[in-house]
PDB file of N, CA and C in Angstrom:
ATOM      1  N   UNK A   1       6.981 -10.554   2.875  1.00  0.00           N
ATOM      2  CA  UNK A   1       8.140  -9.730   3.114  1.00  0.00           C
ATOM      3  C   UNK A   1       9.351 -10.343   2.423  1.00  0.00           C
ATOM      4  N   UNK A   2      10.363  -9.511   1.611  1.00  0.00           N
ATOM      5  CA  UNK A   2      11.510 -10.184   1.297  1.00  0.00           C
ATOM      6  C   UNK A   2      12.702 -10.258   2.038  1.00  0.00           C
ATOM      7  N   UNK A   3      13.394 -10.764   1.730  1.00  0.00           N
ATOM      8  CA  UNK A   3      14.576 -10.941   2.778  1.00  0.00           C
ATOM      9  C   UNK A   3      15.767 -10.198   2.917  1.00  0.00           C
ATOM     10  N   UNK A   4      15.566  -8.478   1.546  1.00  0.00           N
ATOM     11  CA  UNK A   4      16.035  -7.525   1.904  1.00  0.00           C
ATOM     12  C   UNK A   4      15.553  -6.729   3.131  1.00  0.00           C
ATOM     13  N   UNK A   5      15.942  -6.548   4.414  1.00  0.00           N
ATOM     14  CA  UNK A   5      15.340  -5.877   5.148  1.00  0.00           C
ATOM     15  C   UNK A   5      15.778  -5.231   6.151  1.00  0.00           C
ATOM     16  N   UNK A   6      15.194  -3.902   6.186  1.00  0.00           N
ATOM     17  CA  UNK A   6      15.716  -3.638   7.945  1.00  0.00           C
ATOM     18  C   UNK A   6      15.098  -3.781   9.120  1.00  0.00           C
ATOM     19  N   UNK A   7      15.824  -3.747  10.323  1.00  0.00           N
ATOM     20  CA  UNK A   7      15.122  -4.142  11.186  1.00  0.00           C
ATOM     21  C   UNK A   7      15.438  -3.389  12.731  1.00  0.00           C
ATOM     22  N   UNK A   8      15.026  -2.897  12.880  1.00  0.00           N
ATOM     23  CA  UNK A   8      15.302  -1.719  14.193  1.00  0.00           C
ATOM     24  C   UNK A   8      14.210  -1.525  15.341  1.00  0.00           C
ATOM     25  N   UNK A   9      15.059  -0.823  16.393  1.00  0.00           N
ATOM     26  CA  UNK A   9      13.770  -0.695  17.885  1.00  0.00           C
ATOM     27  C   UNK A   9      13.152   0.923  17.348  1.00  0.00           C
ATOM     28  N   UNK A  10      11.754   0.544  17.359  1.00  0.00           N
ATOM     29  CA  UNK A  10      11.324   1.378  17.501  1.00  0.00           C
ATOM     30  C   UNK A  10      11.323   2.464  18.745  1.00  0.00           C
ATOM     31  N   UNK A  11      11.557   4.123  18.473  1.00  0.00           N
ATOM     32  CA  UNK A  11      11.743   4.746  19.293  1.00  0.00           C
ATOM     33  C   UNK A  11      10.545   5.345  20.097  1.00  0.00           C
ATOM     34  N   UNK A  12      10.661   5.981  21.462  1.00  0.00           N
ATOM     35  CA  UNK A  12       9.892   5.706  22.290  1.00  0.00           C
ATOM     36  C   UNK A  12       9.529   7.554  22.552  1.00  0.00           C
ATOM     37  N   UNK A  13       9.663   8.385  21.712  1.00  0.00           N
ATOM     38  CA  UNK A  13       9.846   9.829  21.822  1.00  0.00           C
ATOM     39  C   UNK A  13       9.072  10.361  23.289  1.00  0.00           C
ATOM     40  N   UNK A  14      10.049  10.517  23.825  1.00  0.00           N
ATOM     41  CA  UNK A  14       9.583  11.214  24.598  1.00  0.00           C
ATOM     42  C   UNK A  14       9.035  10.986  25.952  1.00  0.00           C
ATOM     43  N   UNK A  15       8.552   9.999  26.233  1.00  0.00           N
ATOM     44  CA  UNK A  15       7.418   9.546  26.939  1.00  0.00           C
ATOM     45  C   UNK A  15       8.844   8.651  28.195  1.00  0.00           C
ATOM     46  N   UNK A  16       9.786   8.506  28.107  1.00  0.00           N
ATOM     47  CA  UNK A  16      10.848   8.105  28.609  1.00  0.00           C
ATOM     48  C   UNK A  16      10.368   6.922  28.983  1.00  0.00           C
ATOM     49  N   UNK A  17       9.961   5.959  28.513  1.00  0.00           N
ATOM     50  CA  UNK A  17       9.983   4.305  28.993  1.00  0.00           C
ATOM     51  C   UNK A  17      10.287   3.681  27.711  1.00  0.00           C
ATOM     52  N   UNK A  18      10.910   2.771  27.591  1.00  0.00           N
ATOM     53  CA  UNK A  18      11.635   1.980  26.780  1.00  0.00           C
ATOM     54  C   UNK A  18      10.551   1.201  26.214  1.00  0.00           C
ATOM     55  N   UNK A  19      10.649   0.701  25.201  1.00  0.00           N
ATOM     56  CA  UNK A  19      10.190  -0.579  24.706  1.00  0.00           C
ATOM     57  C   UNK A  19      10.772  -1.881  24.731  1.00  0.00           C
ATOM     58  N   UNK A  20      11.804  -1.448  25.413  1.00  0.00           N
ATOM     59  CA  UNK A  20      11.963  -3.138  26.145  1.00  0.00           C
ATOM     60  C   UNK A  20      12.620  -3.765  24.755  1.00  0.00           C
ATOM     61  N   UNK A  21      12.781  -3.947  23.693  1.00  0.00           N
ATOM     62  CA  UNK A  21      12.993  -4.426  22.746  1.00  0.00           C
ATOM     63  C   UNK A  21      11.507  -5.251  21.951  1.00  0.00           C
ATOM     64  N   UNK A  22      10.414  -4.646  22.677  1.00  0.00           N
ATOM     65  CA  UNK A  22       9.335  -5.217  22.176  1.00  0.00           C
ATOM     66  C   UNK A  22       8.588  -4.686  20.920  1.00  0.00           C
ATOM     67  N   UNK A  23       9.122  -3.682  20.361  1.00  0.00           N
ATOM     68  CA  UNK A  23       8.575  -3.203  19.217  1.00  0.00           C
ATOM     69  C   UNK A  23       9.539  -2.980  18.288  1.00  0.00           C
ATOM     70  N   UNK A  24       9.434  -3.600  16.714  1.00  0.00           N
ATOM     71  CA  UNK A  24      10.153  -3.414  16.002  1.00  0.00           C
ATOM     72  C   UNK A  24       9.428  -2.844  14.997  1.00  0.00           C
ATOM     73  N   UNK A  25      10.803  -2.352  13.810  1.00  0.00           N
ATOM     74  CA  UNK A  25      10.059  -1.239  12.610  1.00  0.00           C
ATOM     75  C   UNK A  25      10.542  -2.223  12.311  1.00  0.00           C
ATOM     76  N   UNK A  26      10.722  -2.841  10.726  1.00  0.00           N
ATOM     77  CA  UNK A  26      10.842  -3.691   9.810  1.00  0.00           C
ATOM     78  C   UNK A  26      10.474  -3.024   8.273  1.00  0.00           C
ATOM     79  N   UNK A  27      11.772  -2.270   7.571  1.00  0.00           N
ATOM     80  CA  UNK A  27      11.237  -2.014   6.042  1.00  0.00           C
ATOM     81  C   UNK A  27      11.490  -2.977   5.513  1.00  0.00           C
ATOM     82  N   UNK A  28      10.835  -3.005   4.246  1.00  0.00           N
ATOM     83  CA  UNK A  28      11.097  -4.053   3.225  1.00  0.00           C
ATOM     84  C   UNK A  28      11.484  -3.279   1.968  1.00  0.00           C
ATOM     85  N   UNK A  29      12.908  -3.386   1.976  1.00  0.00           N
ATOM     86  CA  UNK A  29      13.517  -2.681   1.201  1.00  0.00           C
ATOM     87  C   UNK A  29      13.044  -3.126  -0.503  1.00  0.00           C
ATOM     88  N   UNK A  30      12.082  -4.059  -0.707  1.00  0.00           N
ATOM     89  CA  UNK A  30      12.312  -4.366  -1.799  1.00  0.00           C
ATOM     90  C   UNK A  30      11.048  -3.650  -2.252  1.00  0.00           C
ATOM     91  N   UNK A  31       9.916  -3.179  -1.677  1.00  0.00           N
ATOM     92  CA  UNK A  31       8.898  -2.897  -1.593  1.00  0.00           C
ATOM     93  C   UNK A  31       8.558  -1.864  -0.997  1.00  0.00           C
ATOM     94  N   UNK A  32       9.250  -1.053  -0.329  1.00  0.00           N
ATOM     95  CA  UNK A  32       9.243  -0.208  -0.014  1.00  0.00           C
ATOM     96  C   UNK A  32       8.545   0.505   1.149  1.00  0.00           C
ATOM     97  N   UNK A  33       7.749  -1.192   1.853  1.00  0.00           N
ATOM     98  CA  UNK A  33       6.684  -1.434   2.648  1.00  0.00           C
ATOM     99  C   UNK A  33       7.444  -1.097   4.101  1.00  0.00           C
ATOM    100  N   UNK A  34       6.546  -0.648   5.125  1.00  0.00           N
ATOM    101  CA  UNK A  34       7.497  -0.429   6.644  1.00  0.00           C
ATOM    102  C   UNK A  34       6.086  -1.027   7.723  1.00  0.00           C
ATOM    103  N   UNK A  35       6.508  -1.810   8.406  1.00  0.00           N
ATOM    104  CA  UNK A  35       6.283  -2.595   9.396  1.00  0.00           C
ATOM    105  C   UNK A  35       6.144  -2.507  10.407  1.00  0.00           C
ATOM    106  N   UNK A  36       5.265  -2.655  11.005  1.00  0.00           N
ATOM    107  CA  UNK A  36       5.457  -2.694  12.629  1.00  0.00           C
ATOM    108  C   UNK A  36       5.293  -3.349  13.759  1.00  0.00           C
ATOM    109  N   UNK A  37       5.981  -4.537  13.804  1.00  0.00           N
ATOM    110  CA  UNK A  37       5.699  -5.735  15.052  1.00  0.00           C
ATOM    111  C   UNK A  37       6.238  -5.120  16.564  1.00  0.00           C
ATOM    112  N   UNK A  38       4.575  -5.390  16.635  1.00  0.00           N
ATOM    113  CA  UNK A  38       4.557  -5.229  18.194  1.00  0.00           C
ATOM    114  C   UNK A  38       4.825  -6.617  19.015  1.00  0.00           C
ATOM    115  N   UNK A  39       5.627  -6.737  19.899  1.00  0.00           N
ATOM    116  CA  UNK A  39       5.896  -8.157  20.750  1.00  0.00           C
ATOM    117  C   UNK A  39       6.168  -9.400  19.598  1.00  0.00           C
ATOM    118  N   UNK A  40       5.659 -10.642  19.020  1.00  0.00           N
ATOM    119  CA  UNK A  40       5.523 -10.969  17.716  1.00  0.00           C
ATOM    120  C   UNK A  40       4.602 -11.122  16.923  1.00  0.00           C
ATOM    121  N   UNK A  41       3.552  -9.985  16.772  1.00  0.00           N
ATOM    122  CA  UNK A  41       2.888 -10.140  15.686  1.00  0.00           C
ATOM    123  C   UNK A  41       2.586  -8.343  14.957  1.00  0.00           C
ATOM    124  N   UNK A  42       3.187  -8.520  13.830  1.00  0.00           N
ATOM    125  CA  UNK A  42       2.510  -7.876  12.639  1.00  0.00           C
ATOM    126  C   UNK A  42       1.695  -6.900  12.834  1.00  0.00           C
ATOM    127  N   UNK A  43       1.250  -5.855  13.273  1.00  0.00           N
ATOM    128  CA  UNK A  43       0.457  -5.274  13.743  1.00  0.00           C
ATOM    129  C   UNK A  43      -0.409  -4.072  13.109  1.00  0.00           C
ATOM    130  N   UNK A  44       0.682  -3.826  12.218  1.00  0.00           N
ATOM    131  CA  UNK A  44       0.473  -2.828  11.095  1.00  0.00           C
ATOM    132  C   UNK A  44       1.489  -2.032  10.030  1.00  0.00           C
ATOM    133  N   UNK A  45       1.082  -1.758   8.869  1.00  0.00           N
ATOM    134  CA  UNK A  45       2.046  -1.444   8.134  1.00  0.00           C
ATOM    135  C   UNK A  45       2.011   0.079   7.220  1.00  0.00           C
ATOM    136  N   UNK A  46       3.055   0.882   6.642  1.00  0.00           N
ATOM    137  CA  UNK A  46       2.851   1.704   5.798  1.00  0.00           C
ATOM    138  C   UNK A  46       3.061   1.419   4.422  1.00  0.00           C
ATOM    139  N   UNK A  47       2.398   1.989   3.380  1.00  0.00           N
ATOM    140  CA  UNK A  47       2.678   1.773   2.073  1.00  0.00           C
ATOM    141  C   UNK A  47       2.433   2.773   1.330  1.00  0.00           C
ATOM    142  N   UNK A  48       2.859   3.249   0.567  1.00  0.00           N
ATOM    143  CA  UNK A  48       2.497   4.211  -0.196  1.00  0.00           C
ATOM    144  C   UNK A  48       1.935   5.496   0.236  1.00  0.00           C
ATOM    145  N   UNK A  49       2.696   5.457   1.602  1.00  0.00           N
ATOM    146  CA  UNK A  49       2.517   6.784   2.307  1.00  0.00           C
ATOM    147  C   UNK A  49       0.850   6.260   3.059  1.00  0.00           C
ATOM    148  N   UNK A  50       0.471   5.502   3.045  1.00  0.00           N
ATOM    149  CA  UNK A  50      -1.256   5.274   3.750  1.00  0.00           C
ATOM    150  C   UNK A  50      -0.569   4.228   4.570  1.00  0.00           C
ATOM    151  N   UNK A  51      -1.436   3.954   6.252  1.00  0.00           N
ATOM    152  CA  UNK A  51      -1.304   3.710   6.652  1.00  0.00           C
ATOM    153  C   UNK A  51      -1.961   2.421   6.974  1.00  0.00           C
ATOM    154  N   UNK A  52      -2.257   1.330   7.172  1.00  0.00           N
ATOM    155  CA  UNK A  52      -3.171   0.294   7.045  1.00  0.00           C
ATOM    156  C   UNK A  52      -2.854  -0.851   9.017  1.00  0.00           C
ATOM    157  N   UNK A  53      -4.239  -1.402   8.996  1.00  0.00           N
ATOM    158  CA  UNK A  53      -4.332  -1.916  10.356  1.00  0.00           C
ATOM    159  C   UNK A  53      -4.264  -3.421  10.024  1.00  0.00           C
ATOM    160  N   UNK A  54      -3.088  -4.105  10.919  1.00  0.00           N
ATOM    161  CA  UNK A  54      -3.062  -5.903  10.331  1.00  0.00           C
ATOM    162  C   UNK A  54      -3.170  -6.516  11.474  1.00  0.00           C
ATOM    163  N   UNK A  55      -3.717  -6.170  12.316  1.00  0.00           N
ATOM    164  CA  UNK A  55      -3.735  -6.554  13.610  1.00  0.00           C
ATOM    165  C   UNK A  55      -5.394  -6.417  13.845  1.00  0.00           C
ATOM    166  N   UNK A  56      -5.939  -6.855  14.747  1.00  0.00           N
ATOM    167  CA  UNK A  56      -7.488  -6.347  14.725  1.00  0.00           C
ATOM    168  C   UNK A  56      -7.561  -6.807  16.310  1.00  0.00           C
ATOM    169  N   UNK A  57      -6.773  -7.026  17.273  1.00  0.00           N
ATOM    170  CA  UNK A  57      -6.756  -6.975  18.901  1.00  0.00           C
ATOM    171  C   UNK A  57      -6.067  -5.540  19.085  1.00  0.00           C
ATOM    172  N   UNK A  58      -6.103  -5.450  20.498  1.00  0.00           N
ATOM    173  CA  UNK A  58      -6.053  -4.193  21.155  1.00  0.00           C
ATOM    174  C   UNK A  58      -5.239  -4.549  22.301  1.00  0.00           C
ATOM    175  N   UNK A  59      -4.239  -3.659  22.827  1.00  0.00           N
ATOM    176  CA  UNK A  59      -3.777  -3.649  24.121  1.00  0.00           C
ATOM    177  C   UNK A  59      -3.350  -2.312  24.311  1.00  0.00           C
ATOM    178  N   UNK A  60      -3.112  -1.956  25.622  1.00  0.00           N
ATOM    179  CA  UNK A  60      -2.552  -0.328  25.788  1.00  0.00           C
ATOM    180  C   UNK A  60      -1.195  -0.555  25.715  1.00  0.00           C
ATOM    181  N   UNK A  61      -0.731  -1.638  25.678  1.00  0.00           N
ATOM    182  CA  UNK A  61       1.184  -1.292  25.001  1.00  0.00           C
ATOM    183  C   UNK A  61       1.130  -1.286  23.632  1.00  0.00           C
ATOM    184  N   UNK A  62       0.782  -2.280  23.048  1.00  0.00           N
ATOM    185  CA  UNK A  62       0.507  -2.468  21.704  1.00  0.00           C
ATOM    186  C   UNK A  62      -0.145  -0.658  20.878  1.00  0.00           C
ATOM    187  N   UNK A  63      -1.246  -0.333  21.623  1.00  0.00           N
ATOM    188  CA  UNK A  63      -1.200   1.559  21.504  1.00  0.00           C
ATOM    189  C   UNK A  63      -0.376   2.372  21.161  1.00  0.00           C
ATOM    190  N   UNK A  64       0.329   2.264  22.240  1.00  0.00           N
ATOM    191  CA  UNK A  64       1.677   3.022  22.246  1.00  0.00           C
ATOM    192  C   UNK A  64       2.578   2.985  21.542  1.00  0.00           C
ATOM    193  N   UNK A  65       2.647   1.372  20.833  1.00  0.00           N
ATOM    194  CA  UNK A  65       4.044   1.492  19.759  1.00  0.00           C
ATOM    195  C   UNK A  65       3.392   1.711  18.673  1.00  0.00           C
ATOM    196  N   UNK A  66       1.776   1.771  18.819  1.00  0.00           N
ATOM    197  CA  UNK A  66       0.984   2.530  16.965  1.00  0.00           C
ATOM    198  C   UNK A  66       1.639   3.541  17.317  1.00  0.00           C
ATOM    199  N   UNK A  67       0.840   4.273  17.924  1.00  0.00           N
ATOM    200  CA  UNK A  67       1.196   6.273  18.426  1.00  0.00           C
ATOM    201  C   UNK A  67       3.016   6.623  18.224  1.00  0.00           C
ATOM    202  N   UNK A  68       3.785   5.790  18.854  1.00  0.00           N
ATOM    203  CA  UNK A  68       5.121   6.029  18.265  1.00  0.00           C
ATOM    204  C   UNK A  68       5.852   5.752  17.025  1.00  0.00           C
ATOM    205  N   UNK A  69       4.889   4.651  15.889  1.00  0.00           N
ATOM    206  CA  UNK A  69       5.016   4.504  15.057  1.00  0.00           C
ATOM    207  C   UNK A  69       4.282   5.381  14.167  1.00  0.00           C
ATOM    208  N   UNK A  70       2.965   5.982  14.167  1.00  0.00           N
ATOM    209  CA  UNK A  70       2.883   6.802  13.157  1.00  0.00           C
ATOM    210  C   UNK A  70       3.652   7.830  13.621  1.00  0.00           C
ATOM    211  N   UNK A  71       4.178   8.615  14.715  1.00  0.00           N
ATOM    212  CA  UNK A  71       4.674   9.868  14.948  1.00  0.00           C
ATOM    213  C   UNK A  71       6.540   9.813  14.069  1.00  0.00           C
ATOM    214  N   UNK A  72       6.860   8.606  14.205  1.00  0.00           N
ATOM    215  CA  UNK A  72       8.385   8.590  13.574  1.00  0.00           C
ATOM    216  C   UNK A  72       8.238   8.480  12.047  1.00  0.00           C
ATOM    217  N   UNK A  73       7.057   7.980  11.687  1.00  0.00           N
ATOM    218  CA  UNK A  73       6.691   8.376  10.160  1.00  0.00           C
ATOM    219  C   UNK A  73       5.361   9.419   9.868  1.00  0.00           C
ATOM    220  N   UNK A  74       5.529  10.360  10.509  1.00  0.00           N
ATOM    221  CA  UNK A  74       4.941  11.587  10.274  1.00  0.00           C
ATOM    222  C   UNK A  74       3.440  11.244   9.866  1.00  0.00           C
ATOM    223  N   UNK A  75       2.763  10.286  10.284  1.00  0.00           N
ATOM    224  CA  UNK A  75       1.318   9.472   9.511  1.00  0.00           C
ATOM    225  C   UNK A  75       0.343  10.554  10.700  1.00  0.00           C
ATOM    226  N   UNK A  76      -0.511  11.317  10.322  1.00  0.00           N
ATOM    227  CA  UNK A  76      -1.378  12.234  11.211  1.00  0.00           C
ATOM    228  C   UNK A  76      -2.203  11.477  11.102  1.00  0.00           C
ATOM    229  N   UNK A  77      -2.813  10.693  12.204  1.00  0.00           N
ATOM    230  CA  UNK A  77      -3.723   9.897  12.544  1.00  0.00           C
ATOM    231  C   UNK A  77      -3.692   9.633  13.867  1.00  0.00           C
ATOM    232  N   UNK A  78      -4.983   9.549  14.613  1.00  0.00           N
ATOM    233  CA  UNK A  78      -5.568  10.075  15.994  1.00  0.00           C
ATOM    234  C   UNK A  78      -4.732   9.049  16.794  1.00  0.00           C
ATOM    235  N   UNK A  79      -3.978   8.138  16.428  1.00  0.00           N
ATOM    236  CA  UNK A  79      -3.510   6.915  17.479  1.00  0.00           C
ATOM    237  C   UNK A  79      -4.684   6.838  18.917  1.00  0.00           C
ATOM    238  N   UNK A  80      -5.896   6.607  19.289  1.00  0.00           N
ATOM    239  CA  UNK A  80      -6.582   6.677  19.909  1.00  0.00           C
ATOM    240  C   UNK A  80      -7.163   4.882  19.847  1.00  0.00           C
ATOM    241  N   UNK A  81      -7.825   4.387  21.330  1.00  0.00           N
ATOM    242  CA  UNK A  81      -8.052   3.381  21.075  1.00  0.00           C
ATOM    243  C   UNK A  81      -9.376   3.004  20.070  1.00  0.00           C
ATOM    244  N   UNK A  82     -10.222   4.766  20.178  1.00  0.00           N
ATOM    245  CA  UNK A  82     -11.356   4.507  19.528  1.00  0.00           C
ATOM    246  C   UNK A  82     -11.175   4.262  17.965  1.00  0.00           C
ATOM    247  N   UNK A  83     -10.315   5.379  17.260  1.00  0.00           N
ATOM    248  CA  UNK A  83     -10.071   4.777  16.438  1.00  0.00           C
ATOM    249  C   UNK A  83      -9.279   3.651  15.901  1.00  0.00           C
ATOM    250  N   UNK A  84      -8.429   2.978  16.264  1.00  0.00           N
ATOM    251  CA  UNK A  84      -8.212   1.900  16.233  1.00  0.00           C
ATOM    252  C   UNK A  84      -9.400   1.012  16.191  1.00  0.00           C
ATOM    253  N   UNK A  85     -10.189   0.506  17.340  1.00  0.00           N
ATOM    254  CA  UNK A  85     -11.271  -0.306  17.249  1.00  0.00           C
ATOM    255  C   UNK A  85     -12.169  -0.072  15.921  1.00  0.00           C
ATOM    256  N   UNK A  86     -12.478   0.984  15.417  1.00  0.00           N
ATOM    257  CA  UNK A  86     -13.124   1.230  14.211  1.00  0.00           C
ATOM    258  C   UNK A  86     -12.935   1.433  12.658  1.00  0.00           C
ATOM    259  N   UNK A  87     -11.195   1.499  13.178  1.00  0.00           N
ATOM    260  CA  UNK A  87     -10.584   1.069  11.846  1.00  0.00           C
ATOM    261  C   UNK A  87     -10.712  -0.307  11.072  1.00  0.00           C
ATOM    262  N   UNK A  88     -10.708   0.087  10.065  1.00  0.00           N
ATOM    263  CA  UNK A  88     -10.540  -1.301   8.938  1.00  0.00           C
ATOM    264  C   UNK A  88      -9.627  -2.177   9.107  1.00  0.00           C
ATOM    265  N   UNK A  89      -9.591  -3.530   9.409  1.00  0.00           N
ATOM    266  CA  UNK A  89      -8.443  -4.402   9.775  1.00  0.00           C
ATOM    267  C   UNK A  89      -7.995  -4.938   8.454  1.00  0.00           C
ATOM    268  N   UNK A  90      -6.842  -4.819   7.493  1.00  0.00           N
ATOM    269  CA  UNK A  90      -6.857  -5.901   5.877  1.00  0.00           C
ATOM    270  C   UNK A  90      -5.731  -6.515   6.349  1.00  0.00           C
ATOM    271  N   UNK A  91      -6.113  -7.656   7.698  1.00  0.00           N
ATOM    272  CA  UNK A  91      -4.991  -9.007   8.085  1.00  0.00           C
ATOM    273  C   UNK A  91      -3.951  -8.681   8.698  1.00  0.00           C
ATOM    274  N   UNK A  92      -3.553  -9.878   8.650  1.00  0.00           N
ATOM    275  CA  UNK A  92      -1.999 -10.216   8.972  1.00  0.00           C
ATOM    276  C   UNK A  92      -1.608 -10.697   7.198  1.00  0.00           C
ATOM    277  N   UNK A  93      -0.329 -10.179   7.277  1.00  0.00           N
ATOM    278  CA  UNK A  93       0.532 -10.670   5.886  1.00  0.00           C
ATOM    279  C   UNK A  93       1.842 -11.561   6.540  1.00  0.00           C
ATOM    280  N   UNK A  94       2.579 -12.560   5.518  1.00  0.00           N
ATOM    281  CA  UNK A  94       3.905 -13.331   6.052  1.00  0.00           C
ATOM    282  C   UNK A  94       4.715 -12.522   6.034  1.00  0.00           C
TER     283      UNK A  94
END
């Protein structure tokens, strides 16, 4: 990641419970890459409009800020735990 960046709470649409400040978006303005740390780790990212899994554990909060993260970037994908578990994991990145 470069050290152009933004860094914001991810929003919680709808569902009216906060994230606590536990989920952040993170672009990388230099790259054009968008981020998504759940609590502190890396969890998953967008690029080039595709969506990719950097995380390869599971929790039902950690869920929830996928599902609110693809929905604030329009990514149509099942946010489900099944798919998650069967998705392709390519890491954690710095």
């Amino acid at each position: 990641m470069s050290k152009n960046t933004n860094i914001y709470n991810l929003n919680t649409y709808g569902d009216g419970k906060s994230f606590y400040n536990k989920a952040k978006v993170i672009e990388d303005l230099d790259t054009d890459i968008i981020y998504l740390k759940s609590y502190s780790t890396l969890v998953a990212k967008i690029e080039g409009g595709i969506f990719f899994k950097l995380w390869d554990g599971y929790s039902d909060t950690t869920m929830r800020h996928i599902r609110a993260f693809l929905k604030e970037f329009d990514i149509p994908l099942p946010g489900t735990k099944k798919w998650w578990k069967e998705m392709y994991c390519s890491g954690a990145e710095a």
